[in-house]
Every structure is written in structure tokens, then in C-alpha cells.
Protein backbone atom coordinates (compact mmCIF):
# COMPACT_ATOMS: atom_id res chain seq x y z
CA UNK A 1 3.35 -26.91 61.24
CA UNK A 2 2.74 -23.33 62.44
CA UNK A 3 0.45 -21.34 60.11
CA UNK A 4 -0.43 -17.91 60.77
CA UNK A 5 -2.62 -14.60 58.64
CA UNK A 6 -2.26 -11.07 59.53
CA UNK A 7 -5.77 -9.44 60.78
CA UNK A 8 -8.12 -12.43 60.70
CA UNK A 9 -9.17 -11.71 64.35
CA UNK A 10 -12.66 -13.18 63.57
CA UNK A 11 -11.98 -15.81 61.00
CA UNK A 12 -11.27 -19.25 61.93
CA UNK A 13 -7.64 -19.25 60.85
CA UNK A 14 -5.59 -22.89 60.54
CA UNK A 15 -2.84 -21.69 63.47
CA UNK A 16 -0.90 -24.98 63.17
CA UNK A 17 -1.74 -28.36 62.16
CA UNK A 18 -0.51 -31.65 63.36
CA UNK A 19 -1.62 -35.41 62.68
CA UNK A 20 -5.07 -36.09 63.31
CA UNK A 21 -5.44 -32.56 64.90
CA UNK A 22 -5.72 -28.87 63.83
CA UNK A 23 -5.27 -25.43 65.89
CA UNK A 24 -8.14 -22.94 65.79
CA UNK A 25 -7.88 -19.78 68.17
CA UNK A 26 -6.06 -21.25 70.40
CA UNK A 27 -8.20 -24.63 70.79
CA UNK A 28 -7.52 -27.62 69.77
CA UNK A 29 -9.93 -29.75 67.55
CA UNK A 30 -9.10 -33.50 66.34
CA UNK A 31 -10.12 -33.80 62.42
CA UNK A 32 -13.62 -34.90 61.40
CA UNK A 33 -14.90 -31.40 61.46
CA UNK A 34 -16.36 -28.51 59.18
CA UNK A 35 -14.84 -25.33 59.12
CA UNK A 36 -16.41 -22.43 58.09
CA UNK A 37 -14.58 -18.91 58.03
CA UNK A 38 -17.02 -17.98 61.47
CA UNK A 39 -18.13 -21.38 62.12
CA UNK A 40 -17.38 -24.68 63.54
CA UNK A 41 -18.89 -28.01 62.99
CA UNK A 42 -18.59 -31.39 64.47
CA UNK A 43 -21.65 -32.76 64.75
CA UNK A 44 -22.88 -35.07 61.98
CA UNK A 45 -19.85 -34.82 60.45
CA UNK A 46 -17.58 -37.35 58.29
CA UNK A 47 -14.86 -38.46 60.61
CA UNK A 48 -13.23 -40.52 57.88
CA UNK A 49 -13.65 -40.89 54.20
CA UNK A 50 -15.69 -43.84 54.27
CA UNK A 51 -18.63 -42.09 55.67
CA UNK A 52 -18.69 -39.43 53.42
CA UNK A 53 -21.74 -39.07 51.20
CA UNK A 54 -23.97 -36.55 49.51
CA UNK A 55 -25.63 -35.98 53.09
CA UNK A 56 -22.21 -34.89 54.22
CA UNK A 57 -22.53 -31.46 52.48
CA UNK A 58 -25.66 -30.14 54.07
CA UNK A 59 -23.97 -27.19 56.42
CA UNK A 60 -21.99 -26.45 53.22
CA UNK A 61 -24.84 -25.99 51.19
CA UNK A 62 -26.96 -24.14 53.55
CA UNK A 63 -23.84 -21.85 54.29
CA UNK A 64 -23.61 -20.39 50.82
CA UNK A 65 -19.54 -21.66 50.73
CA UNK A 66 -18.27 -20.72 47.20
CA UNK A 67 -15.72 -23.38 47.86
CA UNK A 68 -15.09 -26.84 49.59
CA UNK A 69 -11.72 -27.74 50.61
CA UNK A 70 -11.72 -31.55 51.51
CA UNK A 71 -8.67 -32.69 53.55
CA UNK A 72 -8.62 -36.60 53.31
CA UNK A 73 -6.29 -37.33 56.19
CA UNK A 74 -2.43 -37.58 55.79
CA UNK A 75 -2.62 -38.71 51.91
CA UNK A 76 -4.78 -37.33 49.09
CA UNK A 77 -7.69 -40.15 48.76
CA UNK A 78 -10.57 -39.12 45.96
CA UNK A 79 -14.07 -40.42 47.04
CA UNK A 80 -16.28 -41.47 44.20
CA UNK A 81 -17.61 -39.21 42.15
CA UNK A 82 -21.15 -39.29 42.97
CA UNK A 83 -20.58 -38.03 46.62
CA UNK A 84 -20.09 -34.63 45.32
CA UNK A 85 -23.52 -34.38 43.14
CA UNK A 86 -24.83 -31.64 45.85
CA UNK A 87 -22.17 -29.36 45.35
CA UNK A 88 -21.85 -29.83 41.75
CA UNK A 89 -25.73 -29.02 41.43
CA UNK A 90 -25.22 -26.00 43.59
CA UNK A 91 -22.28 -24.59 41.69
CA UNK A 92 -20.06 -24.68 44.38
CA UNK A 93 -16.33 -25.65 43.13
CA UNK A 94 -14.46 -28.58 45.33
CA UNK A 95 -11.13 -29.39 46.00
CA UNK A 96 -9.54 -32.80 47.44
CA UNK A 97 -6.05 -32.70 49.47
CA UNK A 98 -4.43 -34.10 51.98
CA UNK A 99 -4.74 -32.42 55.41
CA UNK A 100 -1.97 -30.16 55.81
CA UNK A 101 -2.60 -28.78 51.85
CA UNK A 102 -5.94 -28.49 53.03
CA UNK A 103 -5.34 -26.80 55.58
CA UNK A 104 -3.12 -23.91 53.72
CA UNK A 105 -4.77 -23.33 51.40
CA UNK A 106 -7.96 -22.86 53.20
CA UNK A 107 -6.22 -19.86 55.37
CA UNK A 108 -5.37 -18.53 51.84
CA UNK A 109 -8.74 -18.47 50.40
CA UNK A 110 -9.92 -16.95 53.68
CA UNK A 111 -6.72 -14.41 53.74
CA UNK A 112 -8.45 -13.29 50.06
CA UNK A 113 -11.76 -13.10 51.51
CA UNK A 114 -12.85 -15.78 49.64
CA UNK A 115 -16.25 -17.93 50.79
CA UNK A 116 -14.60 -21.09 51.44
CA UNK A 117 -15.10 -24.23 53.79
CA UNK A 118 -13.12 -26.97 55.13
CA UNK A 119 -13.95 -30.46 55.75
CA UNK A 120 -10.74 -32.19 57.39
CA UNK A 121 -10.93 -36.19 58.27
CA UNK A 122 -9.30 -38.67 59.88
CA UNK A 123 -7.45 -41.20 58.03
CA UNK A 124 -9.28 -44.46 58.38
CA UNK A 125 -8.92 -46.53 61.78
């Protein structure tokens, strides 16, 4: 799926999406990674749902994100509830969707200059 947003030349815009792997200025990035509107994470990041926890949101929190969009792989999977006490102390609102929703409406929020992030995972092995 081809996704594209006019004048975004420095914003990490979705450019197409595929199973297991997203398009980012021309690179390619398999899921398990944090995506920030200037900024790209893999490294102690979630690669599926299992290993999310409350740890899982420290870039987010230090980043200021209004907004988390969490892409749970090719289906919509909610993690428990507890898992999302950080963000819920630090007012930041949360969303949970599968990957390609994810990654739509994350290009949205960023084509409205919103502070959002994206944290797209794998489905489980």
C-alpha cells in the first residue's frame, strides 16, 4: 500500500507499507520500531506484543509525543491494561491498530502537525 503527504520533506512520512515492513524516505525498515515525526528508533524496542511493557514507552515519554499510535502487527491485539500506566500518568492519549491503520493514520496526525509517535510490531513468531 502506497501512502504519500504533500510537503513533509522532513517528517518521517509512512511512503508504503507492506507485511512485516514499512517505507520511510526511501529506506526500508522491518516493524519493531519507534517512529517519531524526525526520529527513528530500533533499539530497545518491542519487536512483538509480548515484550511490550511499561519500559517500552521511555523514548515516547522523553519525546514529549502528544500521541501513541500502536500498530500490533496484521490484526488489532490489545495488551493489558497496565502496560500503558506511563502514558496514562503522563497524559499522553494512545491508540491500538493493526499495522496498516497504524500506519495511516499516523501520516495524518503528522499531515495536521500533530505530536504523534508510532510504535509498529511484528506479529508474534
Amino acid at each position: 500500500m502506497k501512502m504519500l503527504l504533500d510537503d513533509a520533506a522532513d517528517l518521517n512520512v509512512i511512503s508504503a507499507y507492506e507485511d512485516g515492513r514499512v517505507q520511510i524516505r526511501g529506506e526500508v525498515h522491518d516493524t519493531g520500531l519507534l517512529i517519531l515525526p524526525r526520529r527513528i528508533t530500533k533499539n530497545g524496542v518491542p519487536r512483538h506484543l509480548g515484550q511490550l511493557d511499561q519500559a517500552s514507552f521511555r523514548d515516547v515519554l522523553e519525546d514529549g509525543a502528544a500521541i501513541l499510535i500502536i500498530g500490533t502487527g496484521e490484526r488489532q491485539i490489545f495488551p493489558s491494561p497496565e502496560v500503558f500506566a506511563p502514558l496514562m500518568a503522563a497524559g499522553i492519549g494512545f491508540e491500538v491498530m493493526d499495522n496498516r491503520a497504524a500506519c495511516r493514520t499516523f501520516n495524518i496526525l503528522l499531515g495536521e502537525n500533530r505530536d504523534a509517535a508510532l510504535l509498529l510490531l511484528a506479529d508474534e513468531a
